[in-house]
PDB file of N, CA and C in Angstrom:
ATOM      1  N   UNK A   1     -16.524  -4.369  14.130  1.00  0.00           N
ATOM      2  CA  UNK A   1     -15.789  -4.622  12.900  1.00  0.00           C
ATOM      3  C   UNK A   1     -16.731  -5.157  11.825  1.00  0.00           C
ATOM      4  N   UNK A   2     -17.512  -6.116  12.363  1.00  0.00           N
ATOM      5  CA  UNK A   2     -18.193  -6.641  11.201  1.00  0.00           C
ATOM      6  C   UNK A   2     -19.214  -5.725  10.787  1.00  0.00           C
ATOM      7  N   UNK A   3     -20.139  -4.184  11.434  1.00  0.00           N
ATOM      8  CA  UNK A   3     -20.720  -3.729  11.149  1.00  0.00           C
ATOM      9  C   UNK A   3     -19.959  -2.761   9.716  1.00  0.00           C
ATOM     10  N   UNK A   4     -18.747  -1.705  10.309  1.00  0.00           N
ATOM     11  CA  UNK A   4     -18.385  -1.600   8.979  1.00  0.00           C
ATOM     12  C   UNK A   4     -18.030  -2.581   7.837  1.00  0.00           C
ATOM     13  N   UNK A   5     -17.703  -3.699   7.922  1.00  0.00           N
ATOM     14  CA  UNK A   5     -17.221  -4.870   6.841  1.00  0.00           C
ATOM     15  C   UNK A   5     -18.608  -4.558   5.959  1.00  0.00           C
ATOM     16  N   UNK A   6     -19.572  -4.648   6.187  1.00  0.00           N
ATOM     17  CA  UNK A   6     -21.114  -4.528   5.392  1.00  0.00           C
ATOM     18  C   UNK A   6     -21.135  -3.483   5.121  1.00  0.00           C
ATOM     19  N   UNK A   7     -20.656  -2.108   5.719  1.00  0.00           N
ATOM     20  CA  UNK A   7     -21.480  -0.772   5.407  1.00  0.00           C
ATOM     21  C   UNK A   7     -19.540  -0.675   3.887  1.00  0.00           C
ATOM     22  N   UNK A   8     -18.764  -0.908   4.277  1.00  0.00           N
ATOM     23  CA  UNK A   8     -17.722  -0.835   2.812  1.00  0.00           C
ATOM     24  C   UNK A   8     -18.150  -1.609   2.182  1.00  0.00           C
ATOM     25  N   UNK A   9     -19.075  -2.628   2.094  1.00  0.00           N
ATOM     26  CA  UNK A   9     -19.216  -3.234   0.965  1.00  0.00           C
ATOM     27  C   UNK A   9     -20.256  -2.399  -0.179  1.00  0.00           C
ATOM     28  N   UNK A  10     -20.886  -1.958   0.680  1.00  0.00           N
ATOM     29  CA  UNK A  10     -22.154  -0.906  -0.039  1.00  0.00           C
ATOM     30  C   UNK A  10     -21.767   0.121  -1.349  1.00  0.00           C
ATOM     31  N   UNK A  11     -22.445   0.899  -2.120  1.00  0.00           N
ATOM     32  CA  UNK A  11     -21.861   1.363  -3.241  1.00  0.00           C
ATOM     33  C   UNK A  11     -21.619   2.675  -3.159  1.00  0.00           C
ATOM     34  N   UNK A  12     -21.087   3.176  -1.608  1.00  0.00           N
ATOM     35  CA  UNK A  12     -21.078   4.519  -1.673  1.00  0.00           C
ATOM     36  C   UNK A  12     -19.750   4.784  -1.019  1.00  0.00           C
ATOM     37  N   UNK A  13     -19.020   5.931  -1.324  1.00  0.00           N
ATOM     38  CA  UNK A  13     -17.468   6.158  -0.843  1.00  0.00           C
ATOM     39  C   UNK A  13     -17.834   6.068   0.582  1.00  0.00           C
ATOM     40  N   UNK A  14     -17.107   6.041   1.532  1.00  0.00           N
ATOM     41  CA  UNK A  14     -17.196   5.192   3.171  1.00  0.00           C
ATOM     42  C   UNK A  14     -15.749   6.481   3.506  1.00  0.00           C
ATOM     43  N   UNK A  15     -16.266   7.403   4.200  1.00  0.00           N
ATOM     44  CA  UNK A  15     -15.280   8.292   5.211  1.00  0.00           C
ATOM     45  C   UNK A  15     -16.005   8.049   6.788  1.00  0.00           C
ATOM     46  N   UNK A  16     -14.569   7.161   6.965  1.00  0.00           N
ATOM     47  CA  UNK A  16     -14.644   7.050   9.005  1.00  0.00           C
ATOM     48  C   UNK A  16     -13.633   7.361   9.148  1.00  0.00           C
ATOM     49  N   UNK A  17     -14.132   8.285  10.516  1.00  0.00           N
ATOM     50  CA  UNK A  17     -13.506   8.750  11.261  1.00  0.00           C
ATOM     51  C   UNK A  17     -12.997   8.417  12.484  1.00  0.00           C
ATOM     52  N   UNK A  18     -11.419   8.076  12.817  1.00  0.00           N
ATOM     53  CA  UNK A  18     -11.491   8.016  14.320  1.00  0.00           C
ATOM     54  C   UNK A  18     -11.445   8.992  15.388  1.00  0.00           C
ATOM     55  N   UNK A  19     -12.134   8.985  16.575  1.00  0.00           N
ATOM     56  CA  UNK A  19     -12.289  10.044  17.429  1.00  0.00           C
ATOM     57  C   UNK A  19     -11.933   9.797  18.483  1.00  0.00           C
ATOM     58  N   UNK A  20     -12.139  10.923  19.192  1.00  0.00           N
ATOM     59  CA  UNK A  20     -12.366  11.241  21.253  1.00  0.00           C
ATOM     60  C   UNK A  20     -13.049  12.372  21.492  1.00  0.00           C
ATOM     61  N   UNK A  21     -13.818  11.875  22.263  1.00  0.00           N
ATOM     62  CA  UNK A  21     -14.693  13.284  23.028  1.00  0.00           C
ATOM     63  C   UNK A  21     -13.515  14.053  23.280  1.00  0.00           C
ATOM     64  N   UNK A  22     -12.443  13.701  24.309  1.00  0.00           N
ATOM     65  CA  UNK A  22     -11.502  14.978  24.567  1.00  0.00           C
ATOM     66  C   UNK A  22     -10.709  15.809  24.227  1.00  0.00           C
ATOM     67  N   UNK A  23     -10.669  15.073  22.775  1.00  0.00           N
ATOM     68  CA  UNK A  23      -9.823  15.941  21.408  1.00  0.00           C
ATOM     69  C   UNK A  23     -10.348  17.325  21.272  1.00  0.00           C
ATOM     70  N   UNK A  24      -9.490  18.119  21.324  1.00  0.00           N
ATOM     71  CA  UNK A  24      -9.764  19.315  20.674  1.00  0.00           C
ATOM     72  C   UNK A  24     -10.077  19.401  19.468  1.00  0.00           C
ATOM     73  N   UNK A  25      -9.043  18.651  18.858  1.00  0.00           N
ATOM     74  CA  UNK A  25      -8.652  18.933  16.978  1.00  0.00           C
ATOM     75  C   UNK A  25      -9.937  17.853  16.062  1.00  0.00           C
ATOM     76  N   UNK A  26     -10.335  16.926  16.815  1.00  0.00           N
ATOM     77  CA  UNK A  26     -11.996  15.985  16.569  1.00  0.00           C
ATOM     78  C   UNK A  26     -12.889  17.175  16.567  1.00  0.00           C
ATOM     79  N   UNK A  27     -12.970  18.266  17.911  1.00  0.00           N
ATOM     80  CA  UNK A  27     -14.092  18.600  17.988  1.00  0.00           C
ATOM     81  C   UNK A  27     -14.172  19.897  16.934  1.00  0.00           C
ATOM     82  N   UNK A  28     -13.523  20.427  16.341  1.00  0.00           N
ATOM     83  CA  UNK A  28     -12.599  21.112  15.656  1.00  0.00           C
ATOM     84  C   UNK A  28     -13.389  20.446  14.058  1.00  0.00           C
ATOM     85  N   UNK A  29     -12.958  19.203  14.138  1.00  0.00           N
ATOM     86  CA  UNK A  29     -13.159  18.518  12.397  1.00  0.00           C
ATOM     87  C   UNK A  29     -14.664  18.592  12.346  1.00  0.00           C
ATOM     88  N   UNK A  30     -15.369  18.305  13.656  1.00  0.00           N
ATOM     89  CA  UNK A  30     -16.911  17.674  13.511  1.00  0.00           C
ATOM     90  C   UNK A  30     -17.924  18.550  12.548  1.00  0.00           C
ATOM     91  N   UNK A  31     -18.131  20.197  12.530  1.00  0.00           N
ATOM     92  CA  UNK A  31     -19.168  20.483  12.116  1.00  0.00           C
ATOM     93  C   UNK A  31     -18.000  20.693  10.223  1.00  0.00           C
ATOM     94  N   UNK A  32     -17.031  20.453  10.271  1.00  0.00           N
ATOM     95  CA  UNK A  32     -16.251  20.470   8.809  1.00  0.00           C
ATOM     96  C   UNK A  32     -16.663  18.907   8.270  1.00  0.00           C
ATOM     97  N   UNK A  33     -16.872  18.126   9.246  1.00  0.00           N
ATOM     98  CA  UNK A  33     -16.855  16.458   8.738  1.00  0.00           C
ATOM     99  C   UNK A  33     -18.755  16.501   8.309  1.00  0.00           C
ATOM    100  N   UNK A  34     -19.412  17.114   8.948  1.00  0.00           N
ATOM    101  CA  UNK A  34     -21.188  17.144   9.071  1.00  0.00           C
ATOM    102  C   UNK A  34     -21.736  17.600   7.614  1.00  0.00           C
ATOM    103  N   UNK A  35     -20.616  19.015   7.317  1.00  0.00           N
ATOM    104  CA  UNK A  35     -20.778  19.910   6.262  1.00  0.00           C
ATOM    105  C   UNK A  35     -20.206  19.059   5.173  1.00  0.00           C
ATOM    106  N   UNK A  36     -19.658  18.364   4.837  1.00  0.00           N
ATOM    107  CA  UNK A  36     -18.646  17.692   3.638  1.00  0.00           C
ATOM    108  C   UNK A  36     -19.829  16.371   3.367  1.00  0.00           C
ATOM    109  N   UNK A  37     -20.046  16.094   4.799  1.00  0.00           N
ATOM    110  CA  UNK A  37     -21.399  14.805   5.000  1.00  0.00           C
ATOM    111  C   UNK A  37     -22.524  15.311   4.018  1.00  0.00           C
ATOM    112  N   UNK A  38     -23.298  16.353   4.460  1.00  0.00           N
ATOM    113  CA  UNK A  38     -24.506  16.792   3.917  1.00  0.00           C
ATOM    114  C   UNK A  38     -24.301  17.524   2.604  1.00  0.00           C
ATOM    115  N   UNK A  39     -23.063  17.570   2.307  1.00  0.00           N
ATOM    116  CA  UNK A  39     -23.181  18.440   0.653  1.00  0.00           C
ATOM    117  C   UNK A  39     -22.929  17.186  -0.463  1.00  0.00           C
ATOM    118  N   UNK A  40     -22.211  15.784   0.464  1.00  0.00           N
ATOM    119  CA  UNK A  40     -21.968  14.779  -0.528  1.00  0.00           C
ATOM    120  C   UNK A  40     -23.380  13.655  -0.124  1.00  0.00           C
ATOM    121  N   UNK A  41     -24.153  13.699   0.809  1.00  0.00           N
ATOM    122  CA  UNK A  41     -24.532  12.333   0.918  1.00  0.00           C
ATOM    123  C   UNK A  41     -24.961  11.387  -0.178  1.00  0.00           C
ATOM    124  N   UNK A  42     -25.460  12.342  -1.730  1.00  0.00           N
ATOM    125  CA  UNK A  42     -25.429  10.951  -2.441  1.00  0.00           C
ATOM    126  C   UNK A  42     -24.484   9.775  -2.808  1.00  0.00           C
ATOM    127  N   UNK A  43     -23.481   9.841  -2.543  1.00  0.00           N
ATOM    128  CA  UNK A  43     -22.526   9.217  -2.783  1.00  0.00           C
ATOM    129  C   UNK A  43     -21.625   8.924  -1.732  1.00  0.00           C
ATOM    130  N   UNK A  44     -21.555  10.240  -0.589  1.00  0.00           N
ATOM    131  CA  UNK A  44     -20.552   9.273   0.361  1.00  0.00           C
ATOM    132  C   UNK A  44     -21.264   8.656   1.670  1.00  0.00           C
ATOM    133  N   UNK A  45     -20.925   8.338   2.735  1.00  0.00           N
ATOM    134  CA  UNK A  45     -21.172   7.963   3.857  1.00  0.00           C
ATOM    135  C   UNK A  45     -20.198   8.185   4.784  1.00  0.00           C
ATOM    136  N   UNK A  46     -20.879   8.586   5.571  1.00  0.00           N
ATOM    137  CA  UNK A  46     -19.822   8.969   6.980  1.00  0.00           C
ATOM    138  C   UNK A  46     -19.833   7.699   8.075  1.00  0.00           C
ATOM    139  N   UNK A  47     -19.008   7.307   8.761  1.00  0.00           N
ATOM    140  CA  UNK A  47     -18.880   6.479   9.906  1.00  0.00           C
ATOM    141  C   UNK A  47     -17.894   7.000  10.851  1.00  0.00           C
ATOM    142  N   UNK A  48     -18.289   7.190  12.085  1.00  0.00           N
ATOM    143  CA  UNK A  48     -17.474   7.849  13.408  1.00  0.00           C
ATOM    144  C   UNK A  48     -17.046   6.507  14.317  1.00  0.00           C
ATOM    145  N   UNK A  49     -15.944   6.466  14.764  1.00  0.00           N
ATOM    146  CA  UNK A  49     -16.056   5.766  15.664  1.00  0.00           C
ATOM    147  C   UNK A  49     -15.145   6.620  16.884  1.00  0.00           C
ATOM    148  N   UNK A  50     -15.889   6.038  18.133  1.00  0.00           N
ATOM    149  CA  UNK A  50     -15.040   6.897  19.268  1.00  0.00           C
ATOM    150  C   UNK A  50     -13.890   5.774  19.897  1.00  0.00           C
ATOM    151  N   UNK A  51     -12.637   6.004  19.824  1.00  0.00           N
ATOM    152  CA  UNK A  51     -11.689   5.377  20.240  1.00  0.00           C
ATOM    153  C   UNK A  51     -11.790   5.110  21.395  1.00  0.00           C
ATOM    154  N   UNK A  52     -12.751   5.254  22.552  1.00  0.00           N
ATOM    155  CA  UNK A  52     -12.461   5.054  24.345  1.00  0.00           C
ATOM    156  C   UNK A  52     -13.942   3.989  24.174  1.00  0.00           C
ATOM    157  N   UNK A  53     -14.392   3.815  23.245  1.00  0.00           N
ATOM    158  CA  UNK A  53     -15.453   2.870  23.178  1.00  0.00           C
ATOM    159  C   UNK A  53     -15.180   1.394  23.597  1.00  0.00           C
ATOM    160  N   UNK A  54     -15.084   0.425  23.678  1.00  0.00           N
ATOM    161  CA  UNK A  54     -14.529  -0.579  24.258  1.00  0.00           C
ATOM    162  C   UNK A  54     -14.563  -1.245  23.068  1.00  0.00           C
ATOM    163  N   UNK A  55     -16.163  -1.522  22.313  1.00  0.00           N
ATOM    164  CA  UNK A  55     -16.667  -2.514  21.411  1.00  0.00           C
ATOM    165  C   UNK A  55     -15.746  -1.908  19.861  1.00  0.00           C
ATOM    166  N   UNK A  56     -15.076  -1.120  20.080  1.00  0.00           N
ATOM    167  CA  UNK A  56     -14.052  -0.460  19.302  1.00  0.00           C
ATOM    168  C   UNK A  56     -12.563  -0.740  19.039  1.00  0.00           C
ATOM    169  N   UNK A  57     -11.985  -1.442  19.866  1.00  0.00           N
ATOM    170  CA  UNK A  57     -10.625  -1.422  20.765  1.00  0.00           C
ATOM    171  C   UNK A  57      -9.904  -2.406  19.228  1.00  0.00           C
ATOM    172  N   UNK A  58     -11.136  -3.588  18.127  1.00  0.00           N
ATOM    173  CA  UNK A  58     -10.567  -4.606  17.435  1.00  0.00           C
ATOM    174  C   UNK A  58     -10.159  -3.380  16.329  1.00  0.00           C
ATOM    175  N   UNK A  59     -11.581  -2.781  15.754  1.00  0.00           N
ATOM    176  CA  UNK A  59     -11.019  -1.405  14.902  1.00  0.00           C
ATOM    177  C   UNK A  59      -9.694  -0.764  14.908  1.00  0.00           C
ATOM    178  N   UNK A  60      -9.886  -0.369  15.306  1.00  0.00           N
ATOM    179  CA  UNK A  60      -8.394   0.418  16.044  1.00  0.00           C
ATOM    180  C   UNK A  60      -7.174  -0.582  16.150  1.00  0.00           C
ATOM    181  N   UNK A  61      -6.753  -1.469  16.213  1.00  0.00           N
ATOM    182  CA  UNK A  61      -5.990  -2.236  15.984  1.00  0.00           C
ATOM    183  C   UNK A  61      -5.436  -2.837  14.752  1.00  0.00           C
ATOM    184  N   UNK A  62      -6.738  -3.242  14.064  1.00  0.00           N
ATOM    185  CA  UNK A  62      -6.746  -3.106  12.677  1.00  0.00           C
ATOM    186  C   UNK A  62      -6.259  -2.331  11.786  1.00  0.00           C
ATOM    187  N   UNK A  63      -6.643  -0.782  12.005  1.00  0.00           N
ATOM    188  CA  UNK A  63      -6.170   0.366  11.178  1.00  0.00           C
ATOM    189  C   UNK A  63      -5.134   0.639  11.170  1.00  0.00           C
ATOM    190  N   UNK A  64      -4.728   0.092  12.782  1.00  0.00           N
ATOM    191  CA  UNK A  64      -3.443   0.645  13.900  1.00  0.00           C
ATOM    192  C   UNK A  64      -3.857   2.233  13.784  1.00  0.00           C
ATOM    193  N   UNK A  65      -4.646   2.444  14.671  1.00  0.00           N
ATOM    194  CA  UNK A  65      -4.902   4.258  14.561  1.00  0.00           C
ATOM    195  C   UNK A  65      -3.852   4.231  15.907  1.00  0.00           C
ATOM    196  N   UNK A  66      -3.547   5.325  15.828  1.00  0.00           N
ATOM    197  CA  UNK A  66      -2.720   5.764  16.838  1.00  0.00           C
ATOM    198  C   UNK A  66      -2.843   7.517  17.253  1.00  0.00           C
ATOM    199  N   UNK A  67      -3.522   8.095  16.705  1.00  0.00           N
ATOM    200  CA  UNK A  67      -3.743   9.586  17.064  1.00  0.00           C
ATOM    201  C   UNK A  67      -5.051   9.622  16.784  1.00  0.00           C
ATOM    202  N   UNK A  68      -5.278  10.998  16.989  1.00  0.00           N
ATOM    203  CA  UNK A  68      -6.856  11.562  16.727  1.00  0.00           C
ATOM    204  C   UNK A  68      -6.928  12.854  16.373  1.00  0.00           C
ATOM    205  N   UNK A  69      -7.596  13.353  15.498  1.00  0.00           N
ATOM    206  CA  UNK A  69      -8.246  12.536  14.365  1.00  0.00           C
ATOM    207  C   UNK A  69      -7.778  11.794  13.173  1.00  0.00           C
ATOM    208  N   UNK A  70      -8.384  10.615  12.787  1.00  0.00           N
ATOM    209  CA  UNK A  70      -7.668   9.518  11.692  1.00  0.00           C
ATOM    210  C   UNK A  70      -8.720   9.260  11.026  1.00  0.00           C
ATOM    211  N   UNK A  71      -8.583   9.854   9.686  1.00  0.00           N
ATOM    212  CA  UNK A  71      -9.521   9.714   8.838  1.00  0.00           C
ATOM    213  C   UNK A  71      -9.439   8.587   8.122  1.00  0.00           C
ATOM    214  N   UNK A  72      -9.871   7.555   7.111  1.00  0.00           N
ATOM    215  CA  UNK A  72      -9.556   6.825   6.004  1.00  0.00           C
ATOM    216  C   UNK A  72     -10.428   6.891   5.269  1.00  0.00           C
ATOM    217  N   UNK A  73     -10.308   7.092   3.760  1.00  0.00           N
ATOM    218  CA  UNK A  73     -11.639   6.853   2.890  1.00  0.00           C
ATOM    219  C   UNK A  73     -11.464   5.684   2.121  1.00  0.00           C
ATOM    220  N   UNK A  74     -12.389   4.886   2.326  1.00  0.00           N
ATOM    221  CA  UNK A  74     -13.037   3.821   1.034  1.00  0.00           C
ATOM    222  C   UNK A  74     -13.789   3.585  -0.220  1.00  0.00           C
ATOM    223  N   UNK A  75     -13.473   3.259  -1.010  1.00  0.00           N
ATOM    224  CA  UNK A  75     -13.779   3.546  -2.548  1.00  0.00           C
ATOM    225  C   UNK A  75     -13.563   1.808  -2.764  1.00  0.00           C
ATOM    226  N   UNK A  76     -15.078   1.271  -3.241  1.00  0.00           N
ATOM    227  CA  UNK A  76     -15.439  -0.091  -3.380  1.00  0.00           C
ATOM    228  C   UNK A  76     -14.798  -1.359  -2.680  1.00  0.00           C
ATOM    229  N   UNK A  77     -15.000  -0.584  -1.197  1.00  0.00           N
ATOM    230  CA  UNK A  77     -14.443  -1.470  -0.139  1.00  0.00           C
ATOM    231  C   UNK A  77     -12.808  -1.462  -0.016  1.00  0.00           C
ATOM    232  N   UNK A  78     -12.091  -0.669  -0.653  1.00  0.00           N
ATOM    233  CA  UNK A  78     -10.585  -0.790  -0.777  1.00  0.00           C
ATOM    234  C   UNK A  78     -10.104   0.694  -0.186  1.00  0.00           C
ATOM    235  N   UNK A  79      -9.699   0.845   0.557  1.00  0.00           N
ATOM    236  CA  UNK A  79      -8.889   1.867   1.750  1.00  0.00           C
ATOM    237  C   UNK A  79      -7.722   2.935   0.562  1.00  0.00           C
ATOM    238  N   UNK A  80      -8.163   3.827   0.099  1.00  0.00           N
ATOM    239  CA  UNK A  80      -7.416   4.754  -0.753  1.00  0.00           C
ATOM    240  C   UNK A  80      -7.255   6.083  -0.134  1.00  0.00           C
ATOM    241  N   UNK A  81      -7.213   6.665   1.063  1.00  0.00           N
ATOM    242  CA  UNK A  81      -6.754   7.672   1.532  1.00  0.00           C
ATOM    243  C   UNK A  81      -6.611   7.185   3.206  1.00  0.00           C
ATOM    244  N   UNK A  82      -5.681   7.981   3.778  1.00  0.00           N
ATOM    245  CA  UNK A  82      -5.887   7.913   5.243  1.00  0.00           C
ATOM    246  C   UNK A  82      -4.828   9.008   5.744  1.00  0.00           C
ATOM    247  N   UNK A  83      -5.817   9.787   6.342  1.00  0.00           N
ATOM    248  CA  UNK A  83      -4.861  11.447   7.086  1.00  0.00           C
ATOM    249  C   UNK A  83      -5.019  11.524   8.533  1.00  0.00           C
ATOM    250  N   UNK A  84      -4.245  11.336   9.560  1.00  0.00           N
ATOM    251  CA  UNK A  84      -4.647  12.129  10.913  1.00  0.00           C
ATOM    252  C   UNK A  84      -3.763  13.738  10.653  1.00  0.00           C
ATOM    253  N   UNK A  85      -5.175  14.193  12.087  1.00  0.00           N
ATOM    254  CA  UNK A  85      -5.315  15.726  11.961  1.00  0.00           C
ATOM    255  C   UNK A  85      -6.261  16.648  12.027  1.00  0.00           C
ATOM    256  N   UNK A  86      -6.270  17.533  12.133  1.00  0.00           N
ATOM    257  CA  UNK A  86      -7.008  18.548  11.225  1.00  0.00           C
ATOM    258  C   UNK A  86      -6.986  19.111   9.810  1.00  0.00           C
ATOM    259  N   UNK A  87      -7.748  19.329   9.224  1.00  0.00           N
ATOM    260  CA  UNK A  87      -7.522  19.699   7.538  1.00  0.00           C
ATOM    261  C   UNK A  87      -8.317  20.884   7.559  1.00  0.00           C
ATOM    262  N   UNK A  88      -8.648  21.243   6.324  1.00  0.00           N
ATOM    263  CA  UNK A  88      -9.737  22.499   5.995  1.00  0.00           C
ATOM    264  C   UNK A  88     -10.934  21.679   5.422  1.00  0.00           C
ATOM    265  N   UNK A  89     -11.714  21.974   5.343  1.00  0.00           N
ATOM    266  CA  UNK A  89     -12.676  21.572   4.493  1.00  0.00           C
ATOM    267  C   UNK A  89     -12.291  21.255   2.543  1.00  0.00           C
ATOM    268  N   UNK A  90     -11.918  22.774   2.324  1.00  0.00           N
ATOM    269  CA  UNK A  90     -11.438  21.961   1.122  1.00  0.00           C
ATOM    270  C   UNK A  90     -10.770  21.122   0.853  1.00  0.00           C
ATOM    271  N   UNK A  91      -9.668  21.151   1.986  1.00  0.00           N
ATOM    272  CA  UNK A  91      -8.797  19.991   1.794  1.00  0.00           C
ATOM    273  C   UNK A  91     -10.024  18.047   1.682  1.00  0.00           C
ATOM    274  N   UNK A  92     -10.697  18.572   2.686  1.00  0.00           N
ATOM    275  CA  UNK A  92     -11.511  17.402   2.834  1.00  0.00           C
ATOM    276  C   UNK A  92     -12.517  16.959   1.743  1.00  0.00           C
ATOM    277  N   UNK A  93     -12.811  17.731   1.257  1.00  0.00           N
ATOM    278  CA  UNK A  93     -13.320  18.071   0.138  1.00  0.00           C
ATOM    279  C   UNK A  93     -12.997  17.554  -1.131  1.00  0.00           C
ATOM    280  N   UNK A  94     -11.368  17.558  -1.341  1.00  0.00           N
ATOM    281  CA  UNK A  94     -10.521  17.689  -2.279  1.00  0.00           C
ATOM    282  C   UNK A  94     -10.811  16.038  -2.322  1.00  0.00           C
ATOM    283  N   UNK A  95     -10.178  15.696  -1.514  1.00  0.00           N
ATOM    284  CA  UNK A  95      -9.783  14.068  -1.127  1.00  0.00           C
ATOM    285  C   UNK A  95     -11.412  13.131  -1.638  1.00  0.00           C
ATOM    286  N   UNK A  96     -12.808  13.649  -1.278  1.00  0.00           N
ATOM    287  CA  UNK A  96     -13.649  12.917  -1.685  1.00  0.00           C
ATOM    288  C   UNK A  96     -13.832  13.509  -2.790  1.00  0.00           C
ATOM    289  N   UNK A  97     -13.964  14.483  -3.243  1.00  0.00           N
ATOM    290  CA  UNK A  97     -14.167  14.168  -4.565  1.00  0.00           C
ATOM    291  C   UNK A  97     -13.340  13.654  -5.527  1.00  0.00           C
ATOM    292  N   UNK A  98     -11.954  13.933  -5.488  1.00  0.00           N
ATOM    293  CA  UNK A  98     -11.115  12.697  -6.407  1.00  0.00           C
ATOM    294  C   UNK A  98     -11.573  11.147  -6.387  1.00  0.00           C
ATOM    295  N   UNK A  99     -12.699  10.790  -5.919  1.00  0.00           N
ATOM    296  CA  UNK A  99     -12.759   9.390  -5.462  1.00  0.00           C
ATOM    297  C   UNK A  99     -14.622   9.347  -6.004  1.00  0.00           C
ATOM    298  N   UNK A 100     -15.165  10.002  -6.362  1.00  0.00           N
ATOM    299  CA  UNK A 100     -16.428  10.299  -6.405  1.00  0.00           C
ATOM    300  C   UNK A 100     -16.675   9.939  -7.705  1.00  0.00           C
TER     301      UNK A 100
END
């Protein structure tokens, strides 16, 4: 928890993701989440976390995630989107750049 608390404070939009290796619909988002990563990195940042992680369990409670995949984006440390699912890319797309 306290590692993201520092990385939202930083000056760049903050998309984490919650996951599972055994998700289909995660493994599905990953090379759409990589591609959205590398066409924005000046400005955004990606953070994954895997939900069966242990050192994870306070996260997840916090968010209250309850499915997978659970996206949220941050914009100057303040939580302004949050989707579980699958999306398209543009859709994903759509969502950071309104915030960019």
């Amino acid at each position: 928890m306290v590692r993201l608390n520092g990385i939202l404070k930083g000056d760049k939009l903050v998309l984490v993701e919650f996951f599972a290796t055994w998700c289909p619909h995660c493994q599905k988002m990953r090379p759409i989440l990589d591609r959205v990563e590398k066409e924005n990195k000046e400005y955004l940042q990606v953070e994954r976390f895997d939900i069966d992680a242990p050192e994870n369990e306070k996260l997840l409670n916090y968010y209250r995630i309850q499915s997978v995949p659970t996206f949220l984006l941050f914009y100057q440390g303040d939580q302004v989107w949050r989707q579980s699912g699958e999306m398209s890319e543009e859709q994903l797309e759509e969502k950071v750049e309104k915030y960019r």
